[in-house]
N, C-alpha and C. Protein backbone atom coordinates (compact mmCIF):
# COMPACT_ATOMS: atom_id res chain seq x y z
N UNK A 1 -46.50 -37.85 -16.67
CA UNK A 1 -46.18 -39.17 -16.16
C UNK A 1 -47.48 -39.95 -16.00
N UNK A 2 -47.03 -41.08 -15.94
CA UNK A 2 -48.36 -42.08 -15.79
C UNK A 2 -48.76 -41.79 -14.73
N UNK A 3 -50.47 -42.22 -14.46
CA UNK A 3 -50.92 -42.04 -13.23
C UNK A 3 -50.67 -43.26 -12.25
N UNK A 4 -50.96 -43.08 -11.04
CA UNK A 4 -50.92 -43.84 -9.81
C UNK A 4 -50.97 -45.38 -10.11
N UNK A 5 -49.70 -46.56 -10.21
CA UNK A 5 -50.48 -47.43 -10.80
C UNK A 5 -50.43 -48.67 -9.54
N UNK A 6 -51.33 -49.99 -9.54
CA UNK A 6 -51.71 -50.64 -8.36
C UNK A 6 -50.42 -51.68 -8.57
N UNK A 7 -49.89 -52.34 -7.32
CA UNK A 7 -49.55 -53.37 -6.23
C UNK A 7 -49.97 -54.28 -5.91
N UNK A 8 -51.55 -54.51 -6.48
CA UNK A 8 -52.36 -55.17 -5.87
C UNK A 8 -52.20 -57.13 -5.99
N UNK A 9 -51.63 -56.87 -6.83
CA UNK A 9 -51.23 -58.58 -8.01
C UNK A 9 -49.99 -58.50 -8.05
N UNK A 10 -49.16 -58.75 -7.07
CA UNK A 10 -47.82 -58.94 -6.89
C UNK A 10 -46.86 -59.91 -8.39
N UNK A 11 -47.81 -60.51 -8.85
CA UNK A 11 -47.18 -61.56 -9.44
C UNK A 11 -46.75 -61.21 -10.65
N UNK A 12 -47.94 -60.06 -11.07
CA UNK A 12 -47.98 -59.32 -12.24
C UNK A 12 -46.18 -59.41 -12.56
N UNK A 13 -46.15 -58.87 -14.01
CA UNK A 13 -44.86 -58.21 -14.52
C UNK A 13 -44.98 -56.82 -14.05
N UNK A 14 -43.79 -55.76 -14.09
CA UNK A 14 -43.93 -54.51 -14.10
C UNK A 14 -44.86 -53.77 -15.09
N UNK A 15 -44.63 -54.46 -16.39
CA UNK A 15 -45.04 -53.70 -17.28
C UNK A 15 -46.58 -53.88 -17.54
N UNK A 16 -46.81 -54.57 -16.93
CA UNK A 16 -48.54 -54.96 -17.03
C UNK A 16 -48.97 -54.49 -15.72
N UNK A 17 -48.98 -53.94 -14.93
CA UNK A 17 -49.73 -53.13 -13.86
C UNK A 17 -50.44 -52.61 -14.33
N UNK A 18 -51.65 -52.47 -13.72
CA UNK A 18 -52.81 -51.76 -14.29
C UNK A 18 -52.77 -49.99 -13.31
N UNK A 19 -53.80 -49.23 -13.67
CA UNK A 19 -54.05 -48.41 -12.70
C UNK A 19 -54.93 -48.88 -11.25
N UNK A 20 -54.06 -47.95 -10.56
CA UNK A 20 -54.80 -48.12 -8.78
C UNK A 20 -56.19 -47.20 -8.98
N UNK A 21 -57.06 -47.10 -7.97
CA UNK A 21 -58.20 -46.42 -8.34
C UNK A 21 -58.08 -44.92 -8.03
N UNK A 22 -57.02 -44.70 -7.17
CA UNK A 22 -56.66 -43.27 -7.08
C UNK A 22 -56.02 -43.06 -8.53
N UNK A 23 -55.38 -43.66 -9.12
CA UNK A 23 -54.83 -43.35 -10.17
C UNK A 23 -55.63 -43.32 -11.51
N UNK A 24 -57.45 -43.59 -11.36
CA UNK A 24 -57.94 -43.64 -12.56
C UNK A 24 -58.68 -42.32 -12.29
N UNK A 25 -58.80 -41.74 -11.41
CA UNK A 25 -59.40 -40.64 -10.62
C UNK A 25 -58.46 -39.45 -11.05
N UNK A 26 -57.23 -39.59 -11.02
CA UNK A 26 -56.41 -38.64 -10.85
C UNK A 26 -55.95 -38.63 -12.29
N UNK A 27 -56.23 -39.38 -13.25
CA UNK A 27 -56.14 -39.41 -14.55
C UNK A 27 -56.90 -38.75 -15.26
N UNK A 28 -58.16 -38.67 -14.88
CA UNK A 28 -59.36 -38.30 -15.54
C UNK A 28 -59.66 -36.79 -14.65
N UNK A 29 -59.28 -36.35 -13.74
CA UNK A 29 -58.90 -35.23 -13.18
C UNK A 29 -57.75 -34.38 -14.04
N UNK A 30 -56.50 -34.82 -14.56
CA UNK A 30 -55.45 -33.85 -15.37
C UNK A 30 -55.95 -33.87 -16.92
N UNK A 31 -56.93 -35.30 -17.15
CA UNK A 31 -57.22 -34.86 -18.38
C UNK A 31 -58.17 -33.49 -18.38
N UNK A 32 -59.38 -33.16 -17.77
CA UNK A 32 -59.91 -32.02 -17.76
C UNK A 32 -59.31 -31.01 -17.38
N UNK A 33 -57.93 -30.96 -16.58
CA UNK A 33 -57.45 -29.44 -16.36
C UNK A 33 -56.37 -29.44 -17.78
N UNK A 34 -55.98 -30.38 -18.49
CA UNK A 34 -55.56 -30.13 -20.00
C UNK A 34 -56.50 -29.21 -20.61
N UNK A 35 -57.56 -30.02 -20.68
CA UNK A 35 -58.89 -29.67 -21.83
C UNK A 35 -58.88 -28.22 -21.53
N UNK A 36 -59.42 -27.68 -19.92
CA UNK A 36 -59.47 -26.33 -19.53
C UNK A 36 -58.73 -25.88 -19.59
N UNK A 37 -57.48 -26.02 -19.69
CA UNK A 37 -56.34 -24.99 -20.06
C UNK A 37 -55.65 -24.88 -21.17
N UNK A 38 -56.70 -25.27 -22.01
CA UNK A 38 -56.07 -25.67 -23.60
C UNK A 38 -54.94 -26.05 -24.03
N UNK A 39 -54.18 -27.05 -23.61
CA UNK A 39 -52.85 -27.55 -23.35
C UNK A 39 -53.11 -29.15 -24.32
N UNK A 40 -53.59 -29.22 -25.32
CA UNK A 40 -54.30 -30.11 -25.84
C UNK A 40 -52.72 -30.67 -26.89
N UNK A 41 -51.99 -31.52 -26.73
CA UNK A 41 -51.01 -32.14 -27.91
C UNK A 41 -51.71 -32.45 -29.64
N UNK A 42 -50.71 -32.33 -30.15
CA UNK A 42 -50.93 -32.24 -32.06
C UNK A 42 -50.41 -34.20 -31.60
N UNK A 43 -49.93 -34.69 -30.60
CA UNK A 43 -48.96 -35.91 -31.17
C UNK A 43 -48.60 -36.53 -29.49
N UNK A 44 -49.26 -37.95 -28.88
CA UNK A 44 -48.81 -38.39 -27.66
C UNK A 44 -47.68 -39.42 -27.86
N UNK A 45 -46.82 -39.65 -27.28
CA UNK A 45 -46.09 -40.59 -27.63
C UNK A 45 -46.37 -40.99 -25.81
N UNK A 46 -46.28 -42.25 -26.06
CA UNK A 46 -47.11 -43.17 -25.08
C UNK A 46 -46.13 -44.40 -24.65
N UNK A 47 -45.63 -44.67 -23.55
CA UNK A 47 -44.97 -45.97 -23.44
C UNK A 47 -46.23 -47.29 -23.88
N UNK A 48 -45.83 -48.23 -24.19
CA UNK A 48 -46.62 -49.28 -23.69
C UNK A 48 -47.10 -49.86 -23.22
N UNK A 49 -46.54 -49.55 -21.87
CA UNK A 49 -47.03 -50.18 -20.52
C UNK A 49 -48.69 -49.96 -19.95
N UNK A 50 -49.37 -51.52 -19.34
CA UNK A 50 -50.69 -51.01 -19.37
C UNK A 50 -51.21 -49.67 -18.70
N UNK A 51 -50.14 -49.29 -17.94
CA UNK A 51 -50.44 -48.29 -16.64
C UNK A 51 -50.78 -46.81 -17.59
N UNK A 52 -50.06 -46.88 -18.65
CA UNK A 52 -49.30 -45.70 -19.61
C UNK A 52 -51.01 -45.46 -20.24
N UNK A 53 -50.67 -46.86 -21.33
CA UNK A 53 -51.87 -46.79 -21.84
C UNK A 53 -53.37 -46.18 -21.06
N UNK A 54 -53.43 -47.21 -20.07
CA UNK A 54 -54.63 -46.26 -19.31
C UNK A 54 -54.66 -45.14 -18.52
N UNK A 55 -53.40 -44.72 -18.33
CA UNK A 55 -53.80 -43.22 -18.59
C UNK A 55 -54.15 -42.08 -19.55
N UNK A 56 -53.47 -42.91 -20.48
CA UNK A 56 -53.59 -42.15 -22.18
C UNK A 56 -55.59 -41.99 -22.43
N UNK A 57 -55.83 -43.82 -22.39
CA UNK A 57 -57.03 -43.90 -22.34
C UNK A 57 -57.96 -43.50 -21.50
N UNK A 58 -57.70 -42.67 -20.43
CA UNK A 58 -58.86 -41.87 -19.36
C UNK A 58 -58.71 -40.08 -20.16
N UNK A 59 -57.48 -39.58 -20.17
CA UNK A 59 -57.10 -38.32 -20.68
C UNK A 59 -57.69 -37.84 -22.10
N UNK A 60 -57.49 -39.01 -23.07
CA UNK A 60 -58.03 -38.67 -24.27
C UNK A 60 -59.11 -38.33 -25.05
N UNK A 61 -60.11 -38.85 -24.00
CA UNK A 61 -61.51 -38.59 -24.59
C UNK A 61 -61.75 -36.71 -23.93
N UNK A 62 -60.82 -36.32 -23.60
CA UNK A 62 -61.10 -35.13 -22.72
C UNK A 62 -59.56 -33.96 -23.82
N UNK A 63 -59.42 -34.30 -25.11
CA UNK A 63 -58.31 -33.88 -25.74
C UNK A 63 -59.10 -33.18 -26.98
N UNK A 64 -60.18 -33.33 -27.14
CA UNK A 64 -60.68 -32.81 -27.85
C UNK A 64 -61.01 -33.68 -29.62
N UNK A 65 -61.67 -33.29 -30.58
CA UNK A 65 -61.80 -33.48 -31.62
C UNK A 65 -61.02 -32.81 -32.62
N UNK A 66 -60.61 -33.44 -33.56
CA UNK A 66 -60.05 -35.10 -33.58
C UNK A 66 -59.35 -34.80 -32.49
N UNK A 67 -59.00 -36.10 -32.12
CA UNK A 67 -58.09 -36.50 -31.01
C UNK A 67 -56.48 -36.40 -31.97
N UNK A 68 -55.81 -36.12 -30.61
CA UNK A 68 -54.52 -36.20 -31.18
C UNK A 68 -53.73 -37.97 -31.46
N UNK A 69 -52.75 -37.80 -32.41
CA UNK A 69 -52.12 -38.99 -32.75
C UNK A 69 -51.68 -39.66 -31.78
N UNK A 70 -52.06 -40.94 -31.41
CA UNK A 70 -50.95 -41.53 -30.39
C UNK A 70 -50.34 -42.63 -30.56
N UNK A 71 -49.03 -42.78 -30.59
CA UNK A 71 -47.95 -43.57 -30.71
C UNK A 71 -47.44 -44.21 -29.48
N UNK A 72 -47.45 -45.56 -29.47
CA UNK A 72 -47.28 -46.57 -28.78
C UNK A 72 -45.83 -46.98 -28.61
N UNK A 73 -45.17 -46.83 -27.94
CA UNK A 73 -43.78 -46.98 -27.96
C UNK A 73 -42.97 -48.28 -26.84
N UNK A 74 -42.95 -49.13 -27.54
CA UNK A 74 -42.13 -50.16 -26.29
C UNK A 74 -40.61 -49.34 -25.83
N UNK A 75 -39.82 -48.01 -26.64
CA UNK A 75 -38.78 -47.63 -26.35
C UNK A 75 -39.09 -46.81 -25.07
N UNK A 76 -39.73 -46.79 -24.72
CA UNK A 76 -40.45 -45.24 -23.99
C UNK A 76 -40.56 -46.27 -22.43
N UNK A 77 -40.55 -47.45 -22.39
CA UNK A 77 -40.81 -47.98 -21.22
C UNK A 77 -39.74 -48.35 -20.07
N UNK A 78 -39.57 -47.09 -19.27
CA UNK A 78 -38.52 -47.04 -18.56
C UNK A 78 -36.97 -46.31 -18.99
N UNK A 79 -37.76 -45.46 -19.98
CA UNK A 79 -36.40 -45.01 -21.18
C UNK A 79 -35.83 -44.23 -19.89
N UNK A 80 -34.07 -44.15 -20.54
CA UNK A 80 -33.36 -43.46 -19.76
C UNK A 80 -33.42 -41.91 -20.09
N UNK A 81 -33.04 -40.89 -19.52
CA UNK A 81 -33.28 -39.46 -20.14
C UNK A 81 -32.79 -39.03 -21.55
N UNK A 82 -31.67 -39.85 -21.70
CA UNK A 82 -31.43 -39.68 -23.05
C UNK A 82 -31.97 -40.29 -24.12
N UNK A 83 -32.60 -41.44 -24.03
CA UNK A 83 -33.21 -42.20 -24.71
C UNK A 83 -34.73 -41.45 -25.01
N UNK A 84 -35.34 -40.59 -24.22
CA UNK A 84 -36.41 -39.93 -24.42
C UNK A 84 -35.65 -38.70 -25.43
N UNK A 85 -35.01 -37.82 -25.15
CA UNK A 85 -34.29 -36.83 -25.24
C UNK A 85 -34.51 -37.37 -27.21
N UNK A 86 -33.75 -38.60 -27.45
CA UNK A 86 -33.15 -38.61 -28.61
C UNK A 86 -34.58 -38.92 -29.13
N UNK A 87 -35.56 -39.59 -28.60
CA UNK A 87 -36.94 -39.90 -29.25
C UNK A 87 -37.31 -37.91 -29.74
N UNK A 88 -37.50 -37.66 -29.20
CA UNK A 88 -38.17 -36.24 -29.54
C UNK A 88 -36.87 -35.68 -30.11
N UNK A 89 -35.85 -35.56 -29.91
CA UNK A 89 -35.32 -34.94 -31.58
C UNK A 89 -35.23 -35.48 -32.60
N UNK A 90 -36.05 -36.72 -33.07
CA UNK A 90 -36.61 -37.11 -34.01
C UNK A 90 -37.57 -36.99 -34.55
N UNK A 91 -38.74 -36.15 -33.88
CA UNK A 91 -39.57 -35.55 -34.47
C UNK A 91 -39.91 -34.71 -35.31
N UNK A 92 -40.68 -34.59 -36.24
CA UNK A 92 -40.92 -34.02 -37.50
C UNK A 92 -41.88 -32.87 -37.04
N UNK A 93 -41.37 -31.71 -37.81
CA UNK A 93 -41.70 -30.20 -37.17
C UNK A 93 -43.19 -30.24 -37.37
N UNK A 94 -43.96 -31.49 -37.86
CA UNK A 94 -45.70 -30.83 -38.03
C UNK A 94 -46.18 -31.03 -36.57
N UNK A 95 -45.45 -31.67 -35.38
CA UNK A 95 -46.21 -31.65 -34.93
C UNK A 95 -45.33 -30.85 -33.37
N UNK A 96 -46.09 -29.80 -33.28
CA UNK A 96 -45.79 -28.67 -32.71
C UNK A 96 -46.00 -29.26 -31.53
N UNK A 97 -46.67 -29.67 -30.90
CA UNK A 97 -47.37 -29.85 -29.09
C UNK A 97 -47.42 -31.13 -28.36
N UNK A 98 -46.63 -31.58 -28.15
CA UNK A 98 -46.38 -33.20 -28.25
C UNK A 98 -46.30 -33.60 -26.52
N UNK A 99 -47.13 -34.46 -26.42
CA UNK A 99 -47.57 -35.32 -24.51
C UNK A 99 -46.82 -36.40 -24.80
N UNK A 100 -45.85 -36.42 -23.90
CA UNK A 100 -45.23 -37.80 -23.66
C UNK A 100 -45.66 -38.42 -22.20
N UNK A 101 -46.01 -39.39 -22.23
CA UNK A 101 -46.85 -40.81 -21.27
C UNK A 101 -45.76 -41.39 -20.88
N UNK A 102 -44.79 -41.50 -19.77
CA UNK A 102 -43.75 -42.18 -19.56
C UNK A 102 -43.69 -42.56 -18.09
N UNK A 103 -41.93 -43.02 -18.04
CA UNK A 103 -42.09 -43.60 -16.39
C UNK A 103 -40.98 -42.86 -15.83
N UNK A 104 -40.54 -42.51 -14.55
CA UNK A 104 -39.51 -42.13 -13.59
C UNK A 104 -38.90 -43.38 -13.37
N UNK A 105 -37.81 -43.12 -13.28
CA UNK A 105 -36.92 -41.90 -12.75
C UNK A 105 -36.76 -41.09 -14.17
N UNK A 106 -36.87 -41.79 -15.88
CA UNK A 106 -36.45 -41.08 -16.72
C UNK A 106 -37.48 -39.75 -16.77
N UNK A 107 -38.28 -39.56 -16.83
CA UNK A 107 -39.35 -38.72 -17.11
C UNK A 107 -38.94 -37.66 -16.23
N UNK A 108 -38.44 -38.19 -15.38
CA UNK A 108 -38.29 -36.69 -14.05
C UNK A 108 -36.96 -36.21 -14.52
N UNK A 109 -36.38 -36.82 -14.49
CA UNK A 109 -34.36 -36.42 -14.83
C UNK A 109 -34.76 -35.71 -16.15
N UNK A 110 -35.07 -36.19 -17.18
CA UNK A 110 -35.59 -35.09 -18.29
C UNK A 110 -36.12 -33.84 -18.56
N UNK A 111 -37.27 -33.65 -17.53
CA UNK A 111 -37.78 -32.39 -17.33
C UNK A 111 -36.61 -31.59 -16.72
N UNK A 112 -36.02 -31.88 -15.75
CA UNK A 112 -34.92 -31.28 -14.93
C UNK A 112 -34.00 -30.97 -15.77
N UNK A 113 -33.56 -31.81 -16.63
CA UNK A 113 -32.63 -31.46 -17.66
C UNK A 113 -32.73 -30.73 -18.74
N UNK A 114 -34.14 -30.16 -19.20
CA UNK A 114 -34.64 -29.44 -20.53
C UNK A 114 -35.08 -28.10 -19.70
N UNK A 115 -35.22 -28.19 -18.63
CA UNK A 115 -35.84 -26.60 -17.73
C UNK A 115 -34.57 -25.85 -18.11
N UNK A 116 -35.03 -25.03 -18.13
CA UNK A 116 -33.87 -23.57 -18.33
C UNK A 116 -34.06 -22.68 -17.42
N UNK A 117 -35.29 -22.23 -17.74
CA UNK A 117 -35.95 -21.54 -16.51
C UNK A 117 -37.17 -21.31 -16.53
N UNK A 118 -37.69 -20.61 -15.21
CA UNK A 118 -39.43 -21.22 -15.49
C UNK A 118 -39.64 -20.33 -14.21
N UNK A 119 -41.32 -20.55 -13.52
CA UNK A 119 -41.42 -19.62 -12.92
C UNK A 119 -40.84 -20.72 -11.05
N UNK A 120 -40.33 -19.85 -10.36
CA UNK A 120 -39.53 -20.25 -9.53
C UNK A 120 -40.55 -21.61 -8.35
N UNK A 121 -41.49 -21.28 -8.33
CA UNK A 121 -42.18 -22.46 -7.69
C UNK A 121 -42.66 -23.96 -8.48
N UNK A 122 -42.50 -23.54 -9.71
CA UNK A 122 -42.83 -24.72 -10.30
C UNK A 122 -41.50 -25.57 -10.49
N UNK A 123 -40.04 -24.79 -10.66
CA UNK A 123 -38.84 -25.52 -11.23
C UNK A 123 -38.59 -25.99 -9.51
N UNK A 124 -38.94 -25.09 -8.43
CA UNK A 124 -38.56 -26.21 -7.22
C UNK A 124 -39.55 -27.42 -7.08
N UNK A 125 -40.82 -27.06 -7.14
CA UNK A 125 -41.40 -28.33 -7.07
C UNK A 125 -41.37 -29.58 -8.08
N UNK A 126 -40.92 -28.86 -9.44
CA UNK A 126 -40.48 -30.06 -9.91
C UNK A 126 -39.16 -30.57 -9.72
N UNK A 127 -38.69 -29.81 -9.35
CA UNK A 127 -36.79 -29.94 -8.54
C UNK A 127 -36.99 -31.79 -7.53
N UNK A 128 -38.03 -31.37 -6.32
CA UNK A 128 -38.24 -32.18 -5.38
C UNK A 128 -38.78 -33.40 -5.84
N UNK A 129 -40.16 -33.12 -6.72
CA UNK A 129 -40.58 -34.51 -7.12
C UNK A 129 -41.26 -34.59 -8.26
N UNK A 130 -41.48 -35.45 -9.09
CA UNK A 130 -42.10 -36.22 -10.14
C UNK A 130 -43.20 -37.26 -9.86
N UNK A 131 -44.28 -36.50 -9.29
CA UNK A 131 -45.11 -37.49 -8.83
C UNK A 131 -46.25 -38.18 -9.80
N UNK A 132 -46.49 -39.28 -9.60
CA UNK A 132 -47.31 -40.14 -10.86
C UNK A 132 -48.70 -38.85 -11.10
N UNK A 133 -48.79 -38.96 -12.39
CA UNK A 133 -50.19 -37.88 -13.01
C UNK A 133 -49.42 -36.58 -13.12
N UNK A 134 -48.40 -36.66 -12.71
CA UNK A 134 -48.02 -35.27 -13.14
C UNK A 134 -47.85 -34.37 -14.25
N UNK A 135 -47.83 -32.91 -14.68
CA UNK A 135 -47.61 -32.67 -16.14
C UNK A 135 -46.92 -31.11 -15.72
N UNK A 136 -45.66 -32.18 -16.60
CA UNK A 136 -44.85 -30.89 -16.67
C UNK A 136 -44.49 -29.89 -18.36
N UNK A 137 -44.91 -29.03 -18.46
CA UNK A 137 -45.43 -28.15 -19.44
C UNK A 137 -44.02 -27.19 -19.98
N UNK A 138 -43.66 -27.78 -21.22
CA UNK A 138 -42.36 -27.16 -21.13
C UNK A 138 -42.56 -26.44 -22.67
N UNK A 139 -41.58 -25.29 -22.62
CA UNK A 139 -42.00 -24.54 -24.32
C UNK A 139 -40.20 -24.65 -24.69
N UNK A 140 -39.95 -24.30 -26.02
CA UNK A 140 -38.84 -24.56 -26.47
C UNK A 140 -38.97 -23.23 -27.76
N UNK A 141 -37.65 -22.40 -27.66
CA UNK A 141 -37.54 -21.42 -29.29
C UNK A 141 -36.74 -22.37 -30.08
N UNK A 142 -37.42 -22.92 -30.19
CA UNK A 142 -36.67 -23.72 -31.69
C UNK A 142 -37.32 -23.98 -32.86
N UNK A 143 -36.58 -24.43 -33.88
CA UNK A 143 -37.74 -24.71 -35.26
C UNK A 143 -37.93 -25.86 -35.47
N UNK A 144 -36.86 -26.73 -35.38
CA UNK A 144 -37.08 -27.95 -35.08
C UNK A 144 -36.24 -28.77 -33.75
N UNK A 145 -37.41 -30.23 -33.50
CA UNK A 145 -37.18 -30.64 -32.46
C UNK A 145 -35.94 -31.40 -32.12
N UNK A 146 -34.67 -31.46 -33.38
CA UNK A 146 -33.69 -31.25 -33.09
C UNK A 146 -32.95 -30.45 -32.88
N UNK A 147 -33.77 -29.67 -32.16
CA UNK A 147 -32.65 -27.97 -31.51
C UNK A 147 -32.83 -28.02 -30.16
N UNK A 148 -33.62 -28.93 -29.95
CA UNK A 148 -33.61 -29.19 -28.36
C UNK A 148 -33.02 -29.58 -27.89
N UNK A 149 -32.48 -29.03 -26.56
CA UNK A 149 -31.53 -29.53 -25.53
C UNK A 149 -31.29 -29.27 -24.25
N UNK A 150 -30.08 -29.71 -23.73
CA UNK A 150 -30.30 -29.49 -21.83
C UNK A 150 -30.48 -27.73 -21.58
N UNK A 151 -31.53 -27.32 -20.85
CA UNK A 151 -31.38 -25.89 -20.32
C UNK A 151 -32.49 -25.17 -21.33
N UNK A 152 -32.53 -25.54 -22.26
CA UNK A 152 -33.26 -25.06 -23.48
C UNK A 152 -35.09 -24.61 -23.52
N UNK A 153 -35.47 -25.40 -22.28
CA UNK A 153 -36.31 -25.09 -22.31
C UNK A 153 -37.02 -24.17 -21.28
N UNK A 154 -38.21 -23.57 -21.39
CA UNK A 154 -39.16 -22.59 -20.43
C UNK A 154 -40.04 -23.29 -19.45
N UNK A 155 -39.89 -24.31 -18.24
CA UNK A 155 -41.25 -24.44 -17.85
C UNK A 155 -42.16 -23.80 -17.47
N UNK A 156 -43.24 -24.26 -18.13
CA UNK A 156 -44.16 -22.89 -17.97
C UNK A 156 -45.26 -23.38 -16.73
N UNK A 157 -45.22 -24.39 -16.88
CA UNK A 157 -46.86 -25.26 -15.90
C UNK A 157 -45.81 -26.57 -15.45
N UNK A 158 -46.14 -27.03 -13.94
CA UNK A 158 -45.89 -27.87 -13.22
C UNK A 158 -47.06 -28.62 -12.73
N UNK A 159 -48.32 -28.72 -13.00
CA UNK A 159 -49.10 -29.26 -12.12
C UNK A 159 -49.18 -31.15 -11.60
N UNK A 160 -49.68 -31.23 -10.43
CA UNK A 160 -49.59 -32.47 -9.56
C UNK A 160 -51.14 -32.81 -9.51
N UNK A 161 -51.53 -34.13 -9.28
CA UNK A 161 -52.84 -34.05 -8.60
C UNK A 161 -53.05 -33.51 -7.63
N UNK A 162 -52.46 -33.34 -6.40
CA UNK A 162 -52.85 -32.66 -4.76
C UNK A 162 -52.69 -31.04 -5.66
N UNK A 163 -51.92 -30.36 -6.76
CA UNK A 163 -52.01 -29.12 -6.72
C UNK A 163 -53.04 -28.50 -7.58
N UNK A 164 -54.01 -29.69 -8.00
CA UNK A 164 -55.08 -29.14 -8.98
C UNK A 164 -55.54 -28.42 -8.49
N UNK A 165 -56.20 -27.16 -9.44
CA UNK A 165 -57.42 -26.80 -8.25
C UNK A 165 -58.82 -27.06 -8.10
């Protein structure tokens, strides 16, 4: 999920919020526990939104060489769970490891809905909340990413900013 984004400019649109400064902190914090835990995507699919984008843009320089592909998506902004759901079973099997940049409530209802099972503290804490910067780490036995579906998947990693270490 996107990181922490600011309030500060009421006037703003939604979709143009920038990041808060906890949220450029806490961006550039999950990009290095990616990097260190080699959790690095072949393929980001990215809402549009500025908040999205700059999180994409704090995380990525920390993704390694080459950087992975990233795709800019106005569908992705505020998508409903199924609307994400149907984006990724449209994906083409080259790209195995794929970061999606999105917003809640869809982003959270999705993970909840693709968990199958996982290790028991991570499926409650992601049970409770979807908090901004979060990354929820999900594996799938399938061959292609139209075999994915509700229950189908393993979460394997839940991490939050407060649960970095």
């Amino acid at each position: 999920r996107h990181a922490k984004s600011s309030w500060a400019d009421r006037e703003l649109e939604d979709h143009d919020r920038p990041l808060a400064k906890r949220g450029t902190k806490a961006a550039g914090a999950m990009g290095a526990y990616i990097a260190t835990n080699g959790l690095q995507p072949d393929l980001v699919l990215c809402s549009d939104a500025v908040r999205t984008r700059a999180t994409l843009t704090l995380v990525l320089p920390q993704l390694g060489k080459p950087p992975p592909k990233a795709v800019f998506d106005n569908a992705l902004y505020m998508a409903t769970p199924a609307a994400l759901l149907g984006r990724l079973q449209q994906l083409k099997s080259d790209a195995r490891h794929v970061m999606v940049i999105g917003h809640n409530p869809g982003l959270h209802a999705l993970a909840l809905e693709l968990t199958g099972k996982g290790k028991q503290d991570d499926v409650e804490a992601l049970a409770l909340k979807f908090p901004t910067c979060a990354l929820a780490v999900l594996t799938f036995k399938a061959r292609k990413w139209s075999d994915i579906g509700p229950g189908a998947g393993s979460l394997d990693l839940f991490m939050t900013p407060r649960r970095l270490p």
